[in-house]
Protein backbone atom coordinates (compact mmCIF):
# COMPACT_ATOMS: atom_id res chain seq x y z
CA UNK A 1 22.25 4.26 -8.38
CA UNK A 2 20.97 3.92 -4.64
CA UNK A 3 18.72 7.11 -5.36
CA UNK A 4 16.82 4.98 -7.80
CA UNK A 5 13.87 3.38 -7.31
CA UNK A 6 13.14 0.34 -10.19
CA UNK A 7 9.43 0.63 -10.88
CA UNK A 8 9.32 -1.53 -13.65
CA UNK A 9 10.47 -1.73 -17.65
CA UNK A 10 10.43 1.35 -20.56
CA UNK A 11 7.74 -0.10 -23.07
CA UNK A 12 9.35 1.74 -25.58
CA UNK A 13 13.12 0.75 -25.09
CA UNK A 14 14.45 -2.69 -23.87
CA UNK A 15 16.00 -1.56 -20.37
CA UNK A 16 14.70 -0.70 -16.84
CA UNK A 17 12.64 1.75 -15.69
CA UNK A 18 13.64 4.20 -12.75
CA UNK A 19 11.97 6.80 -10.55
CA UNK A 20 14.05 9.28 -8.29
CA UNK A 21 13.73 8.57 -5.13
CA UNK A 22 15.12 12.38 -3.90
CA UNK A 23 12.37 14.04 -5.96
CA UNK A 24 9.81 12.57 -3.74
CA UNK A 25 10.32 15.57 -1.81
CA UNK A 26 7.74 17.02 -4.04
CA UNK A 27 3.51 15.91 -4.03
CA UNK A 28 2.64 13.53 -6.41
CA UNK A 29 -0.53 12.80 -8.42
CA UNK A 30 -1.17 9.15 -8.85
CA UNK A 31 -3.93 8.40 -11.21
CA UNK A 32 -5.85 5.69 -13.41
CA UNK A 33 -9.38 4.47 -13.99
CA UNK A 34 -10.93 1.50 -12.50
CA UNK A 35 -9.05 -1.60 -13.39
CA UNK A 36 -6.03 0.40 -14.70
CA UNK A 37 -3.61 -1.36 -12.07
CA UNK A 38 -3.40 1.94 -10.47
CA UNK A 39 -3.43 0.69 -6.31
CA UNK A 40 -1.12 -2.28 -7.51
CA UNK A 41 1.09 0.15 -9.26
CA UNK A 42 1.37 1.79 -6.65
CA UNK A 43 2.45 -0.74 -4.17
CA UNK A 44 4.85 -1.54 -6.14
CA UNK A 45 6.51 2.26 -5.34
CA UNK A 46 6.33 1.98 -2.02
CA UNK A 47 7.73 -1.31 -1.65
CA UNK A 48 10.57 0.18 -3.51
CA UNK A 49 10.61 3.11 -1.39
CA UNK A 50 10.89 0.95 1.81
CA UNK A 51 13.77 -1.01 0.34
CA UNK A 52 16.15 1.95 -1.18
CA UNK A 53 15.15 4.60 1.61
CA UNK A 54 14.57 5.71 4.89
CA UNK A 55 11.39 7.69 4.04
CA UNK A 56 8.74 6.97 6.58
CA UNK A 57 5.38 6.50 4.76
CA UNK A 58 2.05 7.16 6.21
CA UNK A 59 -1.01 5.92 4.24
CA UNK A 60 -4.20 6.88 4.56
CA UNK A 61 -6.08 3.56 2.99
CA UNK A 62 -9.73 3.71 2.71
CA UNK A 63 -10.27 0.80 0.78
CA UNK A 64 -7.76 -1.04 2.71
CA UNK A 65 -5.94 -1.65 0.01
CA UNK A 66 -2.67 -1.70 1.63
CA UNK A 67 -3.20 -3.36 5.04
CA UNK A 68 -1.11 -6.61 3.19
CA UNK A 69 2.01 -4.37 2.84
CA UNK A 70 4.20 -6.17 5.37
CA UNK A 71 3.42 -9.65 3.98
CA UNK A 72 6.05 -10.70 1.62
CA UNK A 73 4.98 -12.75 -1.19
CA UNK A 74 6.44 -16.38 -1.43
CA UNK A 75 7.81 -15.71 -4.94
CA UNK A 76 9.34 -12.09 -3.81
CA UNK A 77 13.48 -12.26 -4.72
CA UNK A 78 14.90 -13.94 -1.71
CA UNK A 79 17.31 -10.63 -1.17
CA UNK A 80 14.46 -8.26 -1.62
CA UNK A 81 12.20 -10.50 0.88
CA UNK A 82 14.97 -10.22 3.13
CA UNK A 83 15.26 -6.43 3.06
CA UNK A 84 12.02 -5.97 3.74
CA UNK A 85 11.46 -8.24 6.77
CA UNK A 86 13.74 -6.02 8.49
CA UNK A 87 11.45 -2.99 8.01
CA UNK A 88 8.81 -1.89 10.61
CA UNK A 89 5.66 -1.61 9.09
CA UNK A 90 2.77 -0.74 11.40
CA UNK A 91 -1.13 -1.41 10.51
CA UNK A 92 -3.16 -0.12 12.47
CA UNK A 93 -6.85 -1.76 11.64
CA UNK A 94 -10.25 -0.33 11.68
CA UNK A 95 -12.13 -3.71 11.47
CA UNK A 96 -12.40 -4.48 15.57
CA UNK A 97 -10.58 -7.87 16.96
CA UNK A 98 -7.95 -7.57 13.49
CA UNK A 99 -4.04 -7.01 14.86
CA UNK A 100 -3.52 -3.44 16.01
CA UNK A 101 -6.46 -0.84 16.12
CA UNK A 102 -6.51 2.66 14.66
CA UNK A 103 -7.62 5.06 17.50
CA UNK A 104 -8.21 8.60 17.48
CA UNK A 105 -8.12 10.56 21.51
CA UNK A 106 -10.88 12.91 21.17
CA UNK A 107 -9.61 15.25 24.18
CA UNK A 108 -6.14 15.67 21.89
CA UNK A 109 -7.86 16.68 18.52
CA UNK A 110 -7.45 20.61 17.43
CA UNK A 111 -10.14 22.50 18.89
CA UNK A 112 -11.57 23.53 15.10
CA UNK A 113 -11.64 19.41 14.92
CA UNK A 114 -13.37 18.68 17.47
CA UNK A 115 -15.96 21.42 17.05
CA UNK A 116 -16.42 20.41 13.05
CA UNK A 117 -16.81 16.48 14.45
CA UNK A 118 -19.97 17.86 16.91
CA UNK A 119 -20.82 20.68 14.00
CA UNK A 120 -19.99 23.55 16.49
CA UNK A 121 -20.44 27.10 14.75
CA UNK A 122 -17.89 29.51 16.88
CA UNK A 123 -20.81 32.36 16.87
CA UNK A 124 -23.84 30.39 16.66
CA UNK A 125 -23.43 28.00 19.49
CA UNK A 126 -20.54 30.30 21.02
CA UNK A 127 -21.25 28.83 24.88
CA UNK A 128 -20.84 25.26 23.73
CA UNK A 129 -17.79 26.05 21.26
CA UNK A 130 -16.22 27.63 24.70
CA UNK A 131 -16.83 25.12 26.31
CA UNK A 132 -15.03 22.66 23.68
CA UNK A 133 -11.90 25.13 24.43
CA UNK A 134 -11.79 23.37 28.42
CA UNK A 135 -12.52 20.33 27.59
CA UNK A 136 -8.56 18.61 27.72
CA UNK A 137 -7.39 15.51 29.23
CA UNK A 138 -5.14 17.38 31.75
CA UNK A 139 -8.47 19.25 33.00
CA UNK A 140 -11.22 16.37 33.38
CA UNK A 141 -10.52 13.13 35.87
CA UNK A 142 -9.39 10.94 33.29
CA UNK A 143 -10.39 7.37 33.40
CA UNK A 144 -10.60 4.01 31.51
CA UNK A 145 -14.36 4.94 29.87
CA UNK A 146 -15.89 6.63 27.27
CA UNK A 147 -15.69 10.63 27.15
CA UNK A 148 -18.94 11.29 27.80
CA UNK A 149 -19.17 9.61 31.12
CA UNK A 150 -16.30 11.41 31.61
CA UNK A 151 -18.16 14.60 31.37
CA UNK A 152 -20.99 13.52 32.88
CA UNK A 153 -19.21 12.80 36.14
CA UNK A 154 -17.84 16.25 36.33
CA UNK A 155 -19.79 19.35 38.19
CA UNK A 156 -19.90 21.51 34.83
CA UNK A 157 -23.08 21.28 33.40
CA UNK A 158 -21.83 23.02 30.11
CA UNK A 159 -19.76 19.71 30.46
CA UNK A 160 -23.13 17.66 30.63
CA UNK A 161 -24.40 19.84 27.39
CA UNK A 162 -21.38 18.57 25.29
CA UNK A 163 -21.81 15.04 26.14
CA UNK A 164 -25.54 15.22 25.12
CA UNK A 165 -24.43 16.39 21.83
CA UNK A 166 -22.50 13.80 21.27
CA UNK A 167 -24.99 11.57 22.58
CA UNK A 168 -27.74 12.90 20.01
CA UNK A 169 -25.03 12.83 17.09
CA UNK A 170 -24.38 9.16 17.91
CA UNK A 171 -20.69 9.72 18.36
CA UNK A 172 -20.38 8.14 21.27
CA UNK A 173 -21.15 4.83 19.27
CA UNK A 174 -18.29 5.20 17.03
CA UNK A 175 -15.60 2.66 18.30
CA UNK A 176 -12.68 4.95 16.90
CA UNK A 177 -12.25 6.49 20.44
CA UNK A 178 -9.15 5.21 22.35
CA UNK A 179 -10.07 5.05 25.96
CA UNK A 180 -6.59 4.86 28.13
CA UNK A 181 -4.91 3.60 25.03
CA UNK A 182 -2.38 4.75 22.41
CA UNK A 183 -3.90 6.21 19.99
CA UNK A 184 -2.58 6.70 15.97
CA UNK A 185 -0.72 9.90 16.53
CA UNK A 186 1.27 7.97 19.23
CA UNK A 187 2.14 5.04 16.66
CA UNK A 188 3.13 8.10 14.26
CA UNK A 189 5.40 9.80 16.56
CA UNK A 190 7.13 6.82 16.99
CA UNK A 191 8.13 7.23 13.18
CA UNK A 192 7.95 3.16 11.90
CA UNK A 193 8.93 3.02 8.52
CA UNK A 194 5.52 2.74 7.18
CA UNK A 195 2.09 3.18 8.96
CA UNK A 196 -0.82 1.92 7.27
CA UNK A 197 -3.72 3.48 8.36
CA UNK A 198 -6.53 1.54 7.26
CA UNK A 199 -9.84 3.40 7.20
CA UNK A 200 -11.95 0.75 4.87
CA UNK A 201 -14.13 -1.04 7.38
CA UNK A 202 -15.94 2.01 9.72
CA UNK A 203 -19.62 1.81 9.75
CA UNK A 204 -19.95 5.65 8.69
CA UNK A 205 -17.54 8.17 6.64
CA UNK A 206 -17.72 10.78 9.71
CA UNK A 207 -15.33 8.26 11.35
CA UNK A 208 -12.92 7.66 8.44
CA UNK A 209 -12.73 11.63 8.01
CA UNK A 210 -11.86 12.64 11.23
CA UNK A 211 -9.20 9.40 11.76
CA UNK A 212 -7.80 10.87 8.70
CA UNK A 213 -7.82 14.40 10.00
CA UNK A 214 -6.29 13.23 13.31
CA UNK A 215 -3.42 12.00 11.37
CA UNK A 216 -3.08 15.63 9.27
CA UNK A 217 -3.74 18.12 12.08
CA UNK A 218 -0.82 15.68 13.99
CA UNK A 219 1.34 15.71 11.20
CA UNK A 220 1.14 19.66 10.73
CA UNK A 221 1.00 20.86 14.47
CA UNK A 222 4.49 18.86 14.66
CA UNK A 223 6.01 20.40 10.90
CA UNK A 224 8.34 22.44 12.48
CA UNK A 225 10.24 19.46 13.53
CA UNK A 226 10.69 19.00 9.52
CA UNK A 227 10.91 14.87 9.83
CA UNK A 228 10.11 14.51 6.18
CA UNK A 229 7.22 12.14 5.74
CA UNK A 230 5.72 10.93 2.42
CA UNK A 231 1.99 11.08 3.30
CA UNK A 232 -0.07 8.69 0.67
CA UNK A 233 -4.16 9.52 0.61
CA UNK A 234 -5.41 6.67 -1.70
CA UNK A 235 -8.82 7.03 -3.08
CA UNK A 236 -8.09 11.06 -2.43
CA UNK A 237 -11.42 11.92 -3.02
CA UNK A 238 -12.44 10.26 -0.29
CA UNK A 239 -10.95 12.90 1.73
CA UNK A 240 -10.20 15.98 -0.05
CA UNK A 241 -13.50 16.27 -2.12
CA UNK A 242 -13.93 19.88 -4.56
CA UNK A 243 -17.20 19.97 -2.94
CA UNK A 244 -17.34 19.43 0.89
CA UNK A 245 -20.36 19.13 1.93
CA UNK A 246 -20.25 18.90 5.73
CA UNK A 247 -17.87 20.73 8.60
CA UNK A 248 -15.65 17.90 8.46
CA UNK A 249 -15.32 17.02 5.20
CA UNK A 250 -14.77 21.18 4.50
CA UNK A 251 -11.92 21.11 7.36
CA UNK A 252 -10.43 17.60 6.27
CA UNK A 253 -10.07 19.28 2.72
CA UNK A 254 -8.44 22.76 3.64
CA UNK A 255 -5.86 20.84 5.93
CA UNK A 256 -5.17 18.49 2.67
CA UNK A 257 -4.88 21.93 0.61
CA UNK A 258 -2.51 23.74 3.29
CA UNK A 259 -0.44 20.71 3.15
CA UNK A 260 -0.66 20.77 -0.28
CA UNK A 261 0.28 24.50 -0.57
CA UNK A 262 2.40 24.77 2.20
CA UNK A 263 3.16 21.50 3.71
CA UNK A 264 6.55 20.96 1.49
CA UNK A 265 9.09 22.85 2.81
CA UNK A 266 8.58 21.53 6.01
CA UNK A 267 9.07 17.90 4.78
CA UNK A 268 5.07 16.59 4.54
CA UNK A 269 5.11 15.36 0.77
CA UNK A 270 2.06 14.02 -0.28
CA UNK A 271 1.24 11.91 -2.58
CA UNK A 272 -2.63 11.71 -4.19
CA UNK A 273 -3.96 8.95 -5.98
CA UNK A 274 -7.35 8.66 -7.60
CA UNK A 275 -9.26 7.52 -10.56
CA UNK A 276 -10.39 11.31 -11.91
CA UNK A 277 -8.25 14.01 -11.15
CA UNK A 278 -12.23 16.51 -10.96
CA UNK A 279 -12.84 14.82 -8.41
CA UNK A 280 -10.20 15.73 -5.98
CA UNK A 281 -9.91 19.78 -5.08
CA UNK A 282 -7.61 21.95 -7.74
CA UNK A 283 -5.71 23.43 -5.09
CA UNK A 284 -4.17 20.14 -3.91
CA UNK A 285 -4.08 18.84 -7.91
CA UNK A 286 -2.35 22.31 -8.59
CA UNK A 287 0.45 21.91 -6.52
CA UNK A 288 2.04 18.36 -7.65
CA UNK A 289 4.96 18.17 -9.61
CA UNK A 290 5.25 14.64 -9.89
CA UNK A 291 2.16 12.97 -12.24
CA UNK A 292 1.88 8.98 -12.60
CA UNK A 293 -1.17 8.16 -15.23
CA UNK A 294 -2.25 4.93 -16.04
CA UNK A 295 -4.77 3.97 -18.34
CA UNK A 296 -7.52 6.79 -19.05
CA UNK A 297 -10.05 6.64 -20.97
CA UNK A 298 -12.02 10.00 -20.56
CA UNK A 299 -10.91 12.90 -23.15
CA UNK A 300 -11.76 15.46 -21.26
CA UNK A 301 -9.53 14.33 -18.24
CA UNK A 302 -6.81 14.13 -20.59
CA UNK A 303 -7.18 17.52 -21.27
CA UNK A 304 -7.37 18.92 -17.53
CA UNK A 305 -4.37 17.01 -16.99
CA UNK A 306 -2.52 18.98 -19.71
CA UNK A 307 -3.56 21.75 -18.29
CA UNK A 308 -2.25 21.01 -14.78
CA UNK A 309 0.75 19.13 -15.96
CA UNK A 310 2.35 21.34 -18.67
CA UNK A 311 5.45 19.33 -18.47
CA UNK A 312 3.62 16.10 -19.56
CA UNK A 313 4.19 15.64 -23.50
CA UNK A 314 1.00 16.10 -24.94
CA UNK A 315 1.44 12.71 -27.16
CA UNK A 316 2.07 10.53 -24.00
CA UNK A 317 -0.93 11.65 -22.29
CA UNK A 318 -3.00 10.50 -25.51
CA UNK A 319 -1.52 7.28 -25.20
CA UNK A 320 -3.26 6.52 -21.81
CA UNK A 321 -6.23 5.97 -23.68
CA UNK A 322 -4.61 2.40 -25.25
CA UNK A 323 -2.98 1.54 -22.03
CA UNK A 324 -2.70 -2.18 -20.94
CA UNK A 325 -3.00 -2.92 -16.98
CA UNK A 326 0.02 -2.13 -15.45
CA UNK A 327 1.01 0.71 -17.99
CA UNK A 328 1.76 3.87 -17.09
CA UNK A 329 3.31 7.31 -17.76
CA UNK A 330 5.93 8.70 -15.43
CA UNK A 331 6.57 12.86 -15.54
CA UNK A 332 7.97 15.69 -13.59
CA UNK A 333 10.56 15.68 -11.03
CA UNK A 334 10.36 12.25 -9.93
CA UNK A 335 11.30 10.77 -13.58
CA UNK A 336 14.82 11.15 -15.50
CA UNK A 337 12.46 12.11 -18.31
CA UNK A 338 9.10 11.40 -19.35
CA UNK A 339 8.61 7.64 -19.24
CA UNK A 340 6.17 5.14 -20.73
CA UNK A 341 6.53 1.99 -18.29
CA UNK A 342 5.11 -1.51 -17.70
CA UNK A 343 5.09 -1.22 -14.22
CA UNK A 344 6.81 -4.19 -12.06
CA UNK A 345 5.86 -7.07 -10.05
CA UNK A 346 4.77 -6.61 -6.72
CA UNK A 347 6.71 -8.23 -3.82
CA UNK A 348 4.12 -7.99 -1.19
CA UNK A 349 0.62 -9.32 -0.99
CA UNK A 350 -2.12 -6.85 -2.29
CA UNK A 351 -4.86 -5.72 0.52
CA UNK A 352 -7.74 -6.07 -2.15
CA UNK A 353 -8.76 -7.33 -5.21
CA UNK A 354 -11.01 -7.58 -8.10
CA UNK A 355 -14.07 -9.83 -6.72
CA UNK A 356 -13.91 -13.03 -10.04
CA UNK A 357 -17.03 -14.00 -11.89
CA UNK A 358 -17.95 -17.28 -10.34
CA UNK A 359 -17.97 -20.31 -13.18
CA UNK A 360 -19.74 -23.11 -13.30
């Protein structure tokens, strides 16, 4: 059927191996220990999605991983290769001087963004959090340069304070900020069929968080438009952490968990992928209904993900213990039934890979 996606072969059956595609309108937990095959995996998907749907995908790739996703692999089925060639698959980079580059417009973030970014308390610094409020493209002279020259060439001096705070902060040396240019939210909007937002080479994780939380507070502030999205976090923990411990890593997380919670019926499907399912928050694990596990080797994640995952027989999940790379156990809506699989070939080229032991 067209609603099928082939993700690989049943390991217990001779035959082919299907997900649904129309059940991806549900979150998804993708998970499997180092060396599992898990990021290959689940390549694999979403070159499948990309061929059999019109789902955009947005990734969120902070091992960039999946910055190869538009390069077709010599040996790819010459139909397949041909299929995808016609899709439009944007990568925006973070590495500087690499094709396209991910940008973030600091003026257009949400004002609780922008004020977690320059660790603004509401009450405690309440004159500079104000200020934050003004501080909009359509009300400064906008230019060509960095923000806080920007600032500093207005007549506001609780302008000038906010541009010595980022100054002290050393955000002003990030070289996320787009100055005049498009920035990701504009590449979003224009709703490619995949964009691959690579956050693996920024010198510091305050930059990959809020590039990430651009994307989010973009994607929610336009849900009522209900363009349904399948939003991929790879490495999830990365980003949605049970344990924040900063402003923005706390805000990055709660917009992951409203998503999560909420984010669903307005067509923002999400789909987490990880190596432990502790370490991403329970109220983002809690509300999947779609579970891929490859090979596990912990016990006692086995048992949290019976917990979570009721509907995953309890006899499959102890068989992720013996998996093989490339195995894995398909549940919930997305699968005709609970599904042991050898997962398929990829067709495009894989962003990373296992460094090899040098020989002699």
């Amino acid at each position: 059927m067209a609603t099928d996606l082939p993700i690989g072969t049943l390991l217990d059956l001779d035959g082919p191996a299907h997900l649904r595609a129309a059940k991806l309108n549900r979150h998804t937990f993708w998970c499997g220990q180092s060396g599992s095959g898990k990021t290959y995996s689940l390549g694999v998907m979403l070159e499948q999605v990309l061929l059999h749907t019109r789902l955009p995908l947005v990734v969120l790739d902070p091992n960039s991983d999946f910055v190869r996703l538009g390069e077709i692999r010599d040996d790819a089925p010459a139909d397949e290769a041909a299929d995808l060639a016609q899709r439009d698959i944007r990568v925006l980079h973070s590495k500087r001087g690499v094709g396209e580059e991910l940008k973030v417009k600091f003026v257009d973030m949400d004002i609780r963004s922008r004020a977690a970014i320059l660790q603004l308390d509401p009450i405690l610094d309440a004159v500079e959090y104000n200020t934050m409020l003004r501080v909009k493209e359509a009300e400064l002279p906008y230019r060509d340069m960095p923000l806080v020259e920007i600032l500093r060439g207005t007549d506001n001096p609780a302008f000038h304070s906010i541009a010595q705070r980022i100054e002290n902060l050393g955000i002003v040396d990030w070289d996320l900020w787009a100055y005049g240019d498009d920035d990701v939210t504009a590449v979003i909007n224009e709703k490619p069929d995949a964009t691959i937002v690579d956050l693996g080479s920024f010198s510091v994780k305050e930059q990959m968080q809020t590039a990430a939380l651009a994307v989010l507070d973009q994607l929610w502030a336009q849900r009522h438009e209900r363009v349904g999205r399948l939003v991929v976090i790879d490495e999830a923990h990365n980003l949605c952490s049970p344990t924040p411990g900063s402003p923005l890593e706390q805000l990055l997380t709660d917009r992951i968990v409203q998503i999560a919670a909420e984010g669903r019926k307005y067509g923002i499907w999400l789909l987490l992928s990880t190596q432990r399912p502790s370490k991403v928050h329970p109220n983002a694990l809690s509300q999947c209904d779609n579970l891929a596990l490859m090979r596990m080797s912990s016990a006692r994640d086995l048992v949290d993900l019976g917990q979570v995952f009721g509907f995953a027989p309890a006899d499959m999940l102890d068989r992720a213990m013996t998996f093989g790379q490339g195995q894995a156990l398909f549940a919930g809506g997305f699968a005709p039934e609970a599904q042991l699989v050898q997962v398929g070939t990829r067709l495009t080229e894989e962003g990373g890979s296992d460094v090899a032991v040098p020989l002699r």
